[in-house]
PDB file of N, CA and C in Angstrom:
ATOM      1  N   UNK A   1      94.430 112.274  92.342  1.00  0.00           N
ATOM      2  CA  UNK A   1      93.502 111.938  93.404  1.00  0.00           C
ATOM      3  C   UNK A   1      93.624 113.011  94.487  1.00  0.00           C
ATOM      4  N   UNK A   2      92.779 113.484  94.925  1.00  0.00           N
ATOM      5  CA  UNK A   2      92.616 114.348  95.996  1.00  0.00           C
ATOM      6  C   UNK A   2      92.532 114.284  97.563  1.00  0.00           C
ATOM      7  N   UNK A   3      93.143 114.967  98.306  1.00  0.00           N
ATOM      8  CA  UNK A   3      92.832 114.449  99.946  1.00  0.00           C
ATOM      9  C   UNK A   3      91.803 113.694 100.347  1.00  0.00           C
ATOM     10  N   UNK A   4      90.839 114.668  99.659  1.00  0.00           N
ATOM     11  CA  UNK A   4      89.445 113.741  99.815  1.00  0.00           C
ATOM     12  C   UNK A   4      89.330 112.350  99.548  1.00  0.00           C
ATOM     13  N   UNK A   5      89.202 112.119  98.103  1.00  0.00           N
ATOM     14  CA  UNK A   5      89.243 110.687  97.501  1.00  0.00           C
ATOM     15  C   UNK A   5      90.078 109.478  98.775  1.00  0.00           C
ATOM     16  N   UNK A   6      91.357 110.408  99.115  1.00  0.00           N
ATOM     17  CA  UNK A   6      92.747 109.000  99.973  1.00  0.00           C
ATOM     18  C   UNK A   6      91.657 109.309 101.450  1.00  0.00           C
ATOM     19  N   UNK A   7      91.372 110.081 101.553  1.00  0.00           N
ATOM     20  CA  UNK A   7      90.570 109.975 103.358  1.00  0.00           C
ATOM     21  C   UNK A   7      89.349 108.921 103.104  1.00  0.00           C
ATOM     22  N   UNK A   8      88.961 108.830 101.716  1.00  0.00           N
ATOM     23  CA  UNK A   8      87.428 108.620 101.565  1.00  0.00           C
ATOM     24  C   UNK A   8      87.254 106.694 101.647  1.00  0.00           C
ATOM     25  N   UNK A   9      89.283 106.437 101.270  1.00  0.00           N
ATOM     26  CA  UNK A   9      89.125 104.787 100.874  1.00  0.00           C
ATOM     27  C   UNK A   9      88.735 104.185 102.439  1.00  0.00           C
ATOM     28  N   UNK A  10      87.804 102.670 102.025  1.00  0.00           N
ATOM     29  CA  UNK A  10      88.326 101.864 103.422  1.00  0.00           C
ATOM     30  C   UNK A  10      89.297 101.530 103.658  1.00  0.00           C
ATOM     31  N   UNK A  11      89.276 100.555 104.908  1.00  0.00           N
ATOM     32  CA  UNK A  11      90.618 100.162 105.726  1.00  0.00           C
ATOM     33  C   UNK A  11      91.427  99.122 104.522  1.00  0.00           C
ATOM     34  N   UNK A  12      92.685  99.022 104.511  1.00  0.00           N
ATOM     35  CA  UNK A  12      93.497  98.130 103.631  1.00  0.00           C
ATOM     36  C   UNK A  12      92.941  96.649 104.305  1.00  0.00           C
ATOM     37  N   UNK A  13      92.828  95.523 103.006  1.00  0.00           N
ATOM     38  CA  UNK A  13      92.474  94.464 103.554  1.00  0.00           C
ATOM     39  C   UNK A  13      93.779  93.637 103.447  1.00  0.00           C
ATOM     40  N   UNK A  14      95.058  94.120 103.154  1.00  0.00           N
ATOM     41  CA  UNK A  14      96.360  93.051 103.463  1.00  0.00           C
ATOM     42  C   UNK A  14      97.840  94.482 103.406  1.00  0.00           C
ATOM     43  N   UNK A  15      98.928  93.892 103.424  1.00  0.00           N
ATOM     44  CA  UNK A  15      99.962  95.092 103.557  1.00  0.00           C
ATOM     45  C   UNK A  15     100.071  94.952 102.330  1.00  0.00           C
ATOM     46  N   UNK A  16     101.141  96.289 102.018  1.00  0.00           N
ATOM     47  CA  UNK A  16     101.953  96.708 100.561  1.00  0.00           C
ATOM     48  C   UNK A  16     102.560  95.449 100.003  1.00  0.00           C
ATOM     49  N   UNK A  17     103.226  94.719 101.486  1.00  0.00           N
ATOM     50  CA  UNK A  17     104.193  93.809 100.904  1.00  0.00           C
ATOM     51  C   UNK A  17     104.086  92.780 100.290  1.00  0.00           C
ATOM     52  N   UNK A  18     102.562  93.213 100.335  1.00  0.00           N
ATOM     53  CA  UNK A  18     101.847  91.239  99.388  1.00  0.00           C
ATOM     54  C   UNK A  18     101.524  91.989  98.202  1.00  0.00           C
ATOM     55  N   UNK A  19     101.950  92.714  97.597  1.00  0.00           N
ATOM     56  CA  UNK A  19     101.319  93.730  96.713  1.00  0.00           C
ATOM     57  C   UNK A  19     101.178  92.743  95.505  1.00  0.00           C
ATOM     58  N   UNK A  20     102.635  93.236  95.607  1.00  0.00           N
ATOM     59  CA  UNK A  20     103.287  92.311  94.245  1.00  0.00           C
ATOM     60  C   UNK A  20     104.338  90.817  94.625  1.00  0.00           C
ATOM     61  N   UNK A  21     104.291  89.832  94.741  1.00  0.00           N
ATOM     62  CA  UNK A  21     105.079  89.034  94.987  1.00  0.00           C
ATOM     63  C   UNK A  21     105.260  87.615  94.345  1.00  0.00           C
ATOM     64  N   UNK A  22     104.377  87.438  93.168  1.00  0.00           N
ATOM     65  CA  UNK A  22     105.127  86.352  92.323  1.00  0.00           C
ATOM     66  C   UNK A  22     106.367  86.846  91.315  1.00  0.00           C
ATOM     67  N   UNK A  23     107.119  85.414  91.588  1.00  0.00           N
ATOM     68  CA  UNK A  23     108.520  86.144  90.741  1.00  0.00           C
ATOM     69  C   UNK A  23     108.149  86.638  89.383  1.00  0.00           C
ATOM     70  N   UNK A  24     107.307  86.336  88.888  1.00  0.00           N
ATOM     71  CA  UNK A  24     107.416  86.851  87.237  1.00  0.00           C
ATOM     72  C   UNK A  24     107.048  88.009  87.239  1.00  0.00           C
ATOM     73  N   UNK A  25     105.812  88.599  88.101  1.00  0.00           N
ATOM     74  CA  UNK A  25     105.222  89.568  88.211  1.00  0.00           C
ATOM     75  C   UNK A  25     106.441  90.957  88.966  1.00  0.00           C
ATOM     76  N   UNK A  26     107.342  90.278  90.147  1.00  0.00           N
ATOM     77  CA  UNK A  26     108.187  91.018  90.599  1.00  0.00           C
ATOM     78  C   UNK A  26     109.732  91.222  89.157  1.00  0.00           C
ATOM     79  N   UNK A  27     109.992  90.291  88.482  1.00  0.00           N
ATOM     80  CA  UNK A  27     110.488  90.437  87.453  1.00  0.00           C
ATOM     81  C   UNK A  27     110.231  91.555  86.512  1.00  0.00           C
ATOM     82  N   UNK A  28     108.752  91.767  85.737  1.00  0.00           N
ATOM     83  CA  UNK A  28     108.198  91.968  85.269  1.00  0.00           C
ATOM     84  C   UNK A  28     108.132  93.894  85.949  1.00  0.00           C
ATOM     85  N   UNK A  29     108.007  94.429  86.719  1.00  0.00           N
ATOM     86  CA  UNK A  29     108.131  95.287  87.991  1.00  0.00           C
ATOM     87  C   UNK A  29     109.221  95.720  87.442  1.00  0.00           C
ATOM     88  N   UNK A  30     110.352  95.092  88.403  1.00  0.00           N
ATOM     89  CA  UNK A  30     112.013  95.527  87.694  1.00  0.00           C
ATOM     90  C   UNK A  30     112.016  95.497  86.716  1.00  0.00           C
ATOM     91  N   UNK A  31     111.498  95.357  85.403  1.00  0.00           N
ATOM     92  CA  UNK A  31     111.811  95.397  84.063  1.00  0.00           C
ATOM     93  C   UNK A  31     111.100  96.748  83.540  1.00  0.00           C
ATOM     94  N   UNK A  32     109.954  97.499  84.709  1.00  0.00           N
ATOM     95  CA  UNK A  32     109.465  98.366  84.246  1.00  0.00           C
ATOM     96  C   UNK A  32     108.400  98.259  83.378  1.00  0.00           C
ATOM     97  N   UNK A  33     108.036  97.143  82.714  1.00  0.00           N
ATOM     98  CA  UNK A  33     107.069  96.511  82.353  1.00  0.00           C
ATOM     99  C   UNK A  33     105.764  96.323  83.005  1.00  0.00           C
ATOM    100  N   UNK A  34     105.719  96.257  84.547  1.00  0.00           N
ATOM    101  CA  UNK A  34     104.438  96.329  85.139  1.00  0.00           C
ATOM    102  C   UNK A  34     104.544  97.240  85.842  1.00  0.00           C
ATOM    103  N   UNK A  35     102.924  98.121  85.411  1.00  0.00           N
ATOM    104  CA  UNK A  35     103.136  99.992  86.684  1.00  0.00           C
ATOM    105  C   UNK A  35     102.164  99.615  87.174  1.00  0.00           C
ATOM    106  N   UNK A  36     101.196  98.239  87.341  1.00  0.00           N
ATOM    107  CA  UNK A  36      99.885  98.484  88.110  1.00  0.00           C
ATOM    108  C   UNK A  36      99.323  96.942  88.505  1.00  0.00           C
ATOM    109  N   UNK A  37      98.584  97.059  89.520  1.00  0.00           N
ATOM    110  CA  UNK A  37      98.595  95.456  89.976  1.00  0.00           C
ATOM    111  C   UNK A  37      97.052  95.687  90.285  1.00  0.00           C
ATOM    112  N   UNK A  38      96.183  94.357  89.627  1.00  0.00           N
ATOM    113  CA  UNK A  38      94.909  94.604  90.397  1.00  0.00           C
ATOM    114  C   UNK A  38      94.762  93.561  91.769  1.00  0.00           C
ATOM    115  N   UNK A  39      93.951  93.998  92.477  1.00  0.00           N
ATOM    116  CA  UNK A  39      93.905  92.765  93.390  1.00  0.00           C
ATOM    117  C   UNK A  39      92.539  93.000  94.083  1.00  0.00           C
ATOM    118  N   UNK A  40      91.606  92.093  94.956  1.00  0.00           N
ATOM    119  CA  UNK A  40      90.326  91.843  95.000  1.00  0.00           C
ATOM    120  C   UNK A  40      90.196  92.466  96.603  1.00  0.00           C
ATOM    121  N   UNK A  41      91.329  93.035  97.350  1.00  0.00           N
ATOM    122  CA  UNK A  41      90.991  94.074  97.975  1.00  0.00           C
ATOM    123  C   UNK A  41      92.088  94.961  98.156  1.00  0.00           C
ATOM    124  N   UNK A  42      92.440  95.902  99.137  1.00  0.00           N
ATOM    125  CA  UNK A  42      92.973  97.305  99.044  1.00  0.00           C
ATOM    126  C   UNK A  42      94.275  96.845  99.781  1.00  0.00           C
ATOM    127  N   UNK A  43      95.413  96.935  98.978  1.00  0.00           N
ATOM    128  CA  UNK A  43      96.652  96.498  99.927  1.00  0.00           C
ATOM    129  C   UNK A  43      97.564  97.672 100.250  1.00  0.00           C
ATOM    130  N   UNK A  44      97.351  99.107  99.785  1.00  0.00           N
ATOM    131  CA  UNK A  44      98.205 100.166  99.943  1.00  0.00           C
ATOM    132  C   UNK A  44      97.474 101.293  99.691  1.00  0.00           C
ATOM    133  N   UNK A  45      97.840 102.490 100.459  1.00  0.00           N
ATOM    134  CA  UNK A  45      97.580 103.412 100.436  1.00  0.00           C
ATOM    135  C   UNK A  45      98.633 104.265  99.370  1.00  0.00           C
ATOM    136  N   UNK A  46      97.778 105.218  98.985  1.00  0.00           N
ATOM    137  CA  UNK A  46      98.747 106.486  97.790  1.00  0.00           C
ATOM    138  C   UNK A  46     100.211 106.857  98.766  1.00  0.00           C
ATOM    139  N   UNK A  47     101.144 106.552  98.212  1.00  0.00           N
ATOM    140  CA  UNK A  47     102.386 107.149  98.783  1.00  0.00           C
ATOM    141  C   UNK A  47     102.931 106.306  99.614  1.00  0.00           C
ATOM    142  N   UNK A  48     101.968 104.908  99.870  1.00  0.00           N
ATOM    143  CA  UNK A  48     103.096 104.180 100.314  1.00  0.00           C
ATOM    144  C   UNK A  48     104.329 102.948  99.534  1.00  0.00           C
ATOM    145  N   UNK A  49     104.883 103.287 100.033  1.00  0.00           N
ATOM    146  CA  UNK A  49     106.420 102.344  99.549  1.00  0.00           C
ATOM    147  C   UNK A  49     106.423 100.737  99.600  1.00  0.00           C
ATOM    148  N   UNK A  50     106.518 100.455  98.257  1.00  0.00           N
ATOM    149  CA  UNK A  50     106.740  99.268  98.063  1.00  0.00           C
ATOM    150  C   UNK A  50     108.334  98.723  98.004  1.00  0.00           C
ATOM    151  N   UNK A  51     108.805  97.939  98.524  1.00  0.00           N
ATOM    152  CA  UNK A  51     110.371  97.381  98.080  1.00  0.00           C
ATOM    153  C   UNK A  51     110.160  96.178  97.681  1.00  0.00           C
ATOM    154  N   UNK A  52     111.094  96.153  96.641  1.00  0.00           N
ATOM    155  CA  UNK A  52     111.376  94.953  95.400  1.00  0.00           C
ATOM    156  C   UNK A  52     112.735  94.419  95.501  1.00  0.00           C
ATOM    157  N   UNK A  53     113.033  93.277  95.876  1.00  0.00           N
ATOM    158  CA  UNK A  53     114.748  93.643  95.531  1.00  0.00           C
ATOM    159  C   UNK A  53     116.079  95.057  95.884  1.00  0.00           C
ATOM    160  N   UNK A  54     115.631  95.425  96.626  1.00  0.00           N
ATOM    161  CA  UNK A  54     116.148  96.349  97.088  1.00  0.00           C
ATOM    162  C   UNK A  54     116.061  97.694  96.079  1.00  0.00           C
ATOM    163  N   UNK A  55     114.735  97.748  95.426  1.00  0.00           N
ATOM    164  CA  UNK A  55     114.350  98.775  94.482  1.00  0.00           C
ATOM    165  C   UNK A  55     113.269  99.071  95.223  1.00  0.00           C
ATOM    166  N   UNK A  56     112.465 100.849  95.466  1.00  0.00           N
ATOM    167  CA  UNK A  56     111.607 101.126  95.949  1.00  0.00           C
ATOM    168  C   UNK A  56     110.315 101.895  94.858  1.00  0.00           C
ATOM    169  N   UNK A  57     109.286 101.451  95.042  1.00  0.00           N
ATOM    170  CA  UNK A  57     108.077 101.990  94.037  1.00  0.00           C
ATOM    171  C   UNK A  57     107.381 102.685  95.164  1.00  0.00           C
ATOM    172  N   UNK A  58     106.867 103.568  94.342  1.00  0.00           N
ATOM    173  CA  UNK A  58     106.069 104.498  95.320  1.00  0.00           C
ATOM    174  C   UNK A  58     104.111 103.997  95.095  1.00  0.00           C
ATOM    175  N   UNK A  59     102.966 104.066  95.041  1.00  0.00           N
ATOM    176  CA  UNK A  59     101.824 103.875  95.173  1.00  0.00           C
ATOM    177  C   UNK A  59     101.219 105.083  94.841  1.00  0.00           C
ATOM    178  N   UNK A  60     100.973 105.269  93.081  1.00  0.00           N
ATOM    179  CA  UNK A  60     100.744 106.630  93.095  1.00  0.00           C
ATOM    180  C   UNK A  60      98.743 107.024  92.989  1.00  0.00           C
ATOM    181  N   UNK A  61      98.450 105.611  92.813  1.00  0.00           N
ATOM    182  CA  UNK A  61      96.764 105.789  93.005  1.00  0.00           C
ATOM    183  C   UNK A  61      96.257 104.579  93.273  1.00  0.00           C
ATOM    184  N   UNK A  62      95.222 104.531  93.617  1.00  0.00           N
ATOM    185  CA  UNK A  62      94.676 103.698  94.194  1.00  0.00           C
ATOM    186  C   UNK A  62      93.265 103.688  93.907  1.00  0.00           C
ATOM    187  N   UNK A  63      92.453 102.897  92.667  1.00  0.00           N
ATOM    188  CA  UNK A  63      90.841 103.053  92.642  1.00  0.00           C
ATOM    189  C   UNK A  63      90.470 101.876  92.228  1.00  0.00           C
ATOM    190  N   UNK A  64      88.775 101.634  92.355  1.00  0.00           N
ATOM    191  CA  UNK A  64      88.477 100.748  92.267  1.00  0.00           C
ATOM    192  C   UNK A  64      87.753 100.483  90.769  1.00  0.00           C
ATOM    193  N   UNK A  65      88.057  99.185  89.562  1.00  0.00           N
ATOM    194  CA  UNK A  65      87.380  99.279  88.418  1.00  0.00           C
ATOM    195  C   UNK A  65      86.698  97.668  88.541  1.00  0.00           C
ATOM    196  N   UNK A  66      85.711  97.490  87.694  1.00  0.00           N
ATOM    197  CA  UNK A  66      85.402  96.651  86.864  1.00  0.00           C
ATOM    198  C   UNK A  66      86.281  96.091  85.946  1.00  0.00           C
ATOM    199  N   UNK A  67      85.634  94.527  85.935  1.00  0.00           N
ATOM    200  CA  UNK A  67      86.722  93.417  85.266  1.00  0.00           C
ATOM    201  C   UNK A  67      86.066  94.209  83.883  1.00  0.00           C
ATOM    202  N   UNK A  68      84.533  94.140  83.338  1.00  0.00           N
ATOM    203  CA  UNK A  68      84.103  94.767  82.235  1.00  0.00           C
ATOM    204  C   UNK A  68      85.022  96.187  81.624  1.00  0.00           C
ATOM    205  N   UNK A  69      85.405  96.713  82.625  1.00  0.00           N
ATOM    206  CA  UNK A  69      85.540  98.407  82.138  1.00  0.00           C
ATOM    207  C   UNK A  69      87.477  98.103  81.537  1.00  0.00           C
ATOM    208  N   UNK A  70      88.154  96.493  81.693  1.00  0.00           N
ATOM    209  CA  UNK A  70      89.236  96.304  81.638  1.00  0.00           C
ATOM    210  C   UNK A  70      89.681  96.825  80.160  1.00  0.00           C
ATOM    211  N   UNK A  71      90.497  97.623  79.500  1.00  0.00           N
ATOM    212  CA  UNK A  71      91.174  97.716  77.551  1.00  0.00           C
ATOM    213  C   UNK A  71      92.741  97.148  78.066  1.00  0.00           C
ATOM    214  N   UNK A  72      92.845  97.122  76.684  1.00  0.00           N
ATOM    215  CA  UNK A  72      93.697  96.586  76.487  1.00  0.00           C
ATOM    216  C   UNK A  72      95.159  97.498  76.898  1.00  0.00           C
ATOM    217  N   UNK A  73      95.037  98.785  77.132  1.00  0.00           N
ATOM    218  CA  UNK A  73      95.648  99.735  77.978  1.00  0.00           C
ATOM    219  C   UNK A  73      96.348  99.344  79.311  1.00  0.00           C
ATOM    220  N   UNK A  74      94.938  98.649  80.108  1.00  0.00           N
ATOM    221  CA  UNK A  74      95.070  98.252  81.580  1.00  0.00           C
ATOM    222  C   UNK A  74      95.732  97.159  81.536  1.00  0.00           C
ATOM    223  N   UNK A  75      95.848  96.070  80.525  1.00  0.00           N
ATOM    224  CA  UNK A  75      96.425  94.999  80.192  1.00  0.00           C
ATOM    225  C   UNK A  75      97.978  95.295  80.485  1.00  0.00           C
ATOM    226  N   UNK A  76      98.318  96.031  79.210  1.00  0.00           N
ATOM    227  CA  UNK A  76      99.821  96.470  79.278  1.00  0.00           C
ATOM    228  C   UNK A  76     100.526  96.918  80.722  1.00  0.00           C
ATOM    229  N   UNK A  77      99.489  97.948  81.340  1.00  0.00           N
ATOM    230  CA  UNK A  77     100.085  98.376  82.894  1.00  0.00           C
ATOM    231  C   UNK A  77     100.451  97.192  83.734  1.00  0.00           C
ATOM    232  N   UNK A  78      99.640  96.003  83.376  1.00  0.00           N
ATOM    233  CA  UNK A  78      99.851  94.718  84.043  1.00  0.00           C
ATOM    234  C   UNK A  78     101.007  93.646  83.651  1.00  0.00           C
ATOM    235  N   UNK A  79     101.569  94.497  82.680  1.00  0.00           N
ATOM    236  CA  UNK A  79     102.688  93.927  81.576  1.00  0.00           C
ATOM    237  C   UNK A  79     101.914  92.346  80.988  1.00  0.00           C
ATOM    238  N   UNK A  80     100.736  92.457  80.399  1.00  0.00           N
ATOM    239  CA  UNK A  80     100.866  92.248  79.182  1.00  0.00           C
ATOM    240  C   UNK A  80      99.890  92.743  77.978  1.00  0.00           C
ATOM    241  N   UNK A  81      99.904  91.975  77.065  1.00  0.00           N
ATOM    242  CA  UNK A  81      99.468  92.477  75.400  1.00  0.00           C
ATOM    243  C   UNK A  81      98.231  93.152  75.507  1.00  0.00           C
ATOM    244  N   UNK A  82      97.423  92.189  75.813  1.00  0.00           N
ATOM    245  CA  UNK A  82      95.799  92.388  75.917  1.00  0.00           C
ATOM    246  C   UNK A  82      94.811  91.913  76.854  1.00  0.00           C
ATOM    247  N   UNK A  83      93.644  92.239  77.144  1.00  0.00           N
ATOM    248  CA  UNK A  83      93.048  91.991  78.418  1.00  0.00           C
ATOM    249  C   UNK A  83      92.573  90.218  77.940  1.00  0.00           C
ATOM    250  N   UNK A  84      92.490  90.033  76.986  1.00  0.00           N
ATOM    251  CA  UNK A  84      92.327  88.125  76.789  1.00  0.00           C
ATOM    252  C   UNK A  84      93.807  87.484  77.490  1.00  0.00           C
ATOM    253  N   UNK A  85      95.033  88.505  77.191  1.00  0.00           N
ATOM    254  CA  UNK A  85      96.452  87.632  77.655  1.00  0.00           C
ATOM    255  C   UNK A  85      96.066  87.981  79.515  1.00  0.00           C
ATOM    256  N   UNK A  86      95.431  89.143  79.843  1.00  0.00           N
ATOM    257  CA  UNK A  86      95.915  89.206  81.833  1.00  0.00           C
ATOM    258  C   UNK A  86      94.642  88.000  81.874  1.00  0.00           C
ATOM    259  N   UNK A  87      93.523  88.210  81.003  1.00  0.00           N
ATOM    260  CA  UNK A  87      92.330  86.707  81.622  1.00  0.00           C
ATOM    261  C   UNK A  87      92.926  85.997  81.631  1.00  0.00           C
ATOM    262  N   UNK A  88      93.369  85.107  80.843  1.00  0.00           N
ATOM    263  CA  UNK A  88      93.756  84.014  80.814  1.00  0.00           C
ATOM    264  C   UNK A  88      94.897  83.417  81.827  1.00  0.00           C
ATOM    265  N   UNK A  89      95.663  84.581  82.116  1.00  0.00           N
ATOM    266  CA  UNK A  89      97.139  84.584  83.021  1.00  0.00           C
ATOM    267  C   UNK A  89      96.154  84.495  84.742  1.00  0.00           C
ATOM    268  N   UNK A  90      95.154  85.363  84.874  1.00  0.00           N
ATOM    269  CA  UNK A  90      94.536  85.411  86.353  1.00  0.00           C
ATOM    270  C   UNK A  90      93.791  84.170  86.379  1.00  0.00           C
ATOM    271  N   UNK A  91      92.906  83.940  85.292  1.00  0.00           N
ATOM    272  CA  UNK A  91      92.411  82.277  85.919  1.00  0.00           C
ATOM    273  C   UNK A  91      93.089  81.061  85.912  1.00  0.00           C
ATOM    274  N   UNK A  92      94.310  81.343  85.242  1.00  0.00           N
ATOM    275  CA  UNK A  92      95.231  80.052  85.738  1.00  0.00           C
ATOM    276  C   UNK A  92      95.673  79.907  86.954  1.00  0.00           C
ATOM    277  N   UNK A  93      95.809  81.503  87.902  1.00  0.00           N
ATOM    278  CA  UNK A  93      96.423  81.480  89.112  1.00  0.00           C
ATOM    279  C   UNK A  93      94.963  81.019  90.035  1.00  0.00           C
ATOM    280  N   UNK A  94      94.164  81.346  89.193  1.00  0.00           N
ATOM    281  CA  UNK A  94      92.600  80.863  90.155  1.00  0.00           C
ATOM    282  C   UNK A  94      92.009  80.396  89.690  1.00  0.00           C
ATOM    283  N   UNK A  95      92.092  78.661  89.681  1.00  0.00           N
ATOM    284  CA  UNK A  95      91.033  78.044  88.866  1.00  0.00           C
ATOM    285  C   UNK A  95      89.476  78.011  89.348  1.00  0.00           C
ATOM    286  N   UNK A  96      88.734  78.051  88.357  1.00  0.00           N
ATOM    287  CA  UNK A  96      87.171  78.125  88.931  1.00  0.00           C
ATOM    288  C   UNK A  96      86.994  79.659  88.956  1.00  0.00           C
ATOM    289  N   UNK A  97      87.728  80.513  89.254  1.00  0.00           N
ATOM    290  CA  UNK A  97      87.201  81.945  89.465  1.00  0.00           C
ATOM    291  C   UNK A  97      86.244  82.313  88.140  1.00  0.00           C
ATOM    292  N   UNK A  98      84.785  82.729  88.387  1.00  0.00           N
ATOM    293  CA  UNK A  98      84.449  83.216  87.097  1.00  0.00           C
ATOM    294  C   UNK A  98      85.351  84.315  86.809  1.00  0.00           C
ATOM    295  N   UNK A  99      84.990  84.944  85.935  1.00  0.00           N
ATOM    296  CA  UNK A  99      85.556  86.560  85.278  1.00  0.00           C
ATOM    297  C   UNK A  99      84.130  86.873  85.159  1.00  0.00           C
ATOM    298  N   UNK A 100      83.527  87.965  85.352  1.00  0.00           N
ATOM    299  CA  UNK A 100      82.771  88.867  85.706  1.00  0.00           C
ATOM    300  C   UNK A 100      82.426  89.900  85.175  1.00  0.00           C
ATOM    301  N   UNK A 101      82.399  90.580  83.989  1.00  0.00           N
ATOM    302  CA  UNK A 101      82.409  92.123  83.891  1.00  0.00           C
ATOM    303  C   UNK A 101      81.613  93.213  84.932  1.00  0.00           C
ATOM    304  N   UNK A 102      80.863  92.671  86.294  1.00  0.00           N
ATOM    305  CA  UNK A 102      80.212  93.559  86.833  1.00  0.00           C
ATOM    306  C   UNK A 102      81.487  93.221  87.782  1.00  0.00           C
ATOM    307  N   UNK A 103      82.456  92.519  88.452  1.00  0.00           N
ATOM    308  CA  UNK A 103      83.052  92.116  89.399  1.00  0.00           C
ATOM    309  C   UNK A 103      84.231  93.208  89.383  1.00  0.00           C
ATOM    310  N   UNK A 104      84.512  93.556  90.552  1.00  0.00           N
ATOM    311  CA  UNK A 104      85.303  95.134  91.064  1.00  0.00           C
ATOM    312  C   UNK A 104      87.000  94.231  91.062  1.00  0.00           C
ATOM    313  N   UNK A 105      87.686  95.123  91.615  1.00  0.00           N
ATOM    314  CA  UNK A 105      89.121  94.965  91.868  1.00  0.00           C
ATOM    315  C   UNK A 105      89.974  96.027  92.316  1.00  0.00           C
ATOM    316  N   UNK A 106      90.507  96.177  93.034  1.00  0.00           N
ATOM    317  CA  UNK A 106      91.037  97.142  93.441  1.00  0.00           C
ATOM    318  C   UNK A 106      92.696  97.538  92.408  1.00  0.00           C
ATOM    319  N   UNK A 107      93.071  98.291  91.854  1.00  0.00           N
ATOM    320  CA  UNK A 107      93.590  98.542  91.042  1.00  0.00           C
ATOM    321  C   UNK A 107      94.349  99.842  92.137  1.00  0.00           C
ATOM    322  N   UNK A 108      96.232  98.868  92.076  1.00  0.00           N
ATOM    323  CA  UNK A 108      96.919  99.959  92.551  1.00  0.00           C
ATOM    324  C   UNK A 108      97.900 100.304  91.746  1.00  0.00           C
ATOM    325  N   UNK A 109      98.434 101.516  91.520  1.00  0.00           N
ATOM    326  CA  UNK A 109      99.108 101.643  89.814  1.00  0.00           C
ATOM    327  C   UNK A 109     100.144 101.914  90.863  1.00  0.00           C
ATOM    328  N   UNK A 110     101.680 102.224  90.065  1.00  0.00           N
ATOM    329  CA  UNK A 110     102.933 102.239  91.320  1.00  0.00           C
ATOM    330  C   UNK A 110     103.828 102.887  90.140  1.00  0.00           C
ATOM    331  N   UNK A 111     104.991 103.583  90.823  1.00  0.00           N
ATOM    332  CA  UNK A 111     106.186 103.584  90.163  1.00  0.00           C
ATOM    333  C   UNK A 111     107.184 103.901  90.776  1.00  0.00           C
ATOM    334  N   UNK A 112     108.636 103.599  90.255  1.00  0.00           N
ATOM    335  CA  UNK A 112     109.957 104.127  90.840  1.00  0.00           C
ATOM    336  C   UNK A 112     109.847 104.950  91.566  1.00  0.00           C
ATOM    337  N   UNK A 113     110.475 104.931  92.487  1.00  0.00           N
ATOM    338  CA  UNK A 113     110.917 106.079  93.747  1.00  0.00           C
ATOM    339  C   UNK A 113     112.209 106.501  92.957  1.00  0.00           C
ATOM    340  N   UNK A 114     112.262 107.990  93.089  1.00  0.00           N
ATOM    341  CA  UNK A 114     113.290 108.596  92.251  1.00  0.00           C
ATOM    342  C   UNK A 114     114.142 108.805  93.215  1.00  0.00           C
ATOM    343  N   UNK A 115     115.245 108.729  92.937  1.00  0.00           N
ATOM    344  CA  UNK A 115     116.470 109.059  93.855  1.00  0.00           C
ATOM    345  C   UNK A 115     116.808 110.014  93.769  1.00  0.00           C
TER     346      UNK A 115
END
């Protein structure tokens, strides 16, 4: 991503620190198993620091996709199998939410801060 692109996002609509915070999902994190979190608006900017347990991830992009444009790729970053296993896992946390394929998400991918 380019200077441009990080000058170009809007304002964050919550902090880093709500990024990630259910235990399975923060589990899941420390296990290295999850490098990317979607969420329905912008909670971090590129390069900022997330802490986990006294483990730090860095915020290495930040863009916006479609629930449609989701493979089974984006699944895994979310630690799991396939995009039917993250559906099924997100509308349990939100009942009633349709799923959408035109519907956006803000998609922040993360990893270890190297020591």
């Amino acid at each position: 991503m380019t200077n441009h692109e990080k000058t170009n996002l809007p304002p964050k609509t919550c902090s880093v620190e709500r990024l990630v915070t259910m235990e399975s999902d923060v589990a899941l994190v420390l296990q290295g198993k999850k490098t990317a979190t979607r969420r329905n608006g912008r909670y971090a900017d590129v390069g900022e620091i997330m802490e986990l347990q006294g483990q730090s991830f860095v915020v290495d992009r930040v863009y916006i996709q479609t629930l449609g444009d989701l493979a089974d790729e984006h699944a895994k970053q979310e630690g799991f199998e396939s995009v039917e296993d993250y559906k099924q896992s997100i509308l349990s946390y939100h009942p009633g939410m349709p799923w959408l394929p035109h519907m956006t998400v803000w998609v922040h991918e993360f990893s270890p801060v190297k020591a």
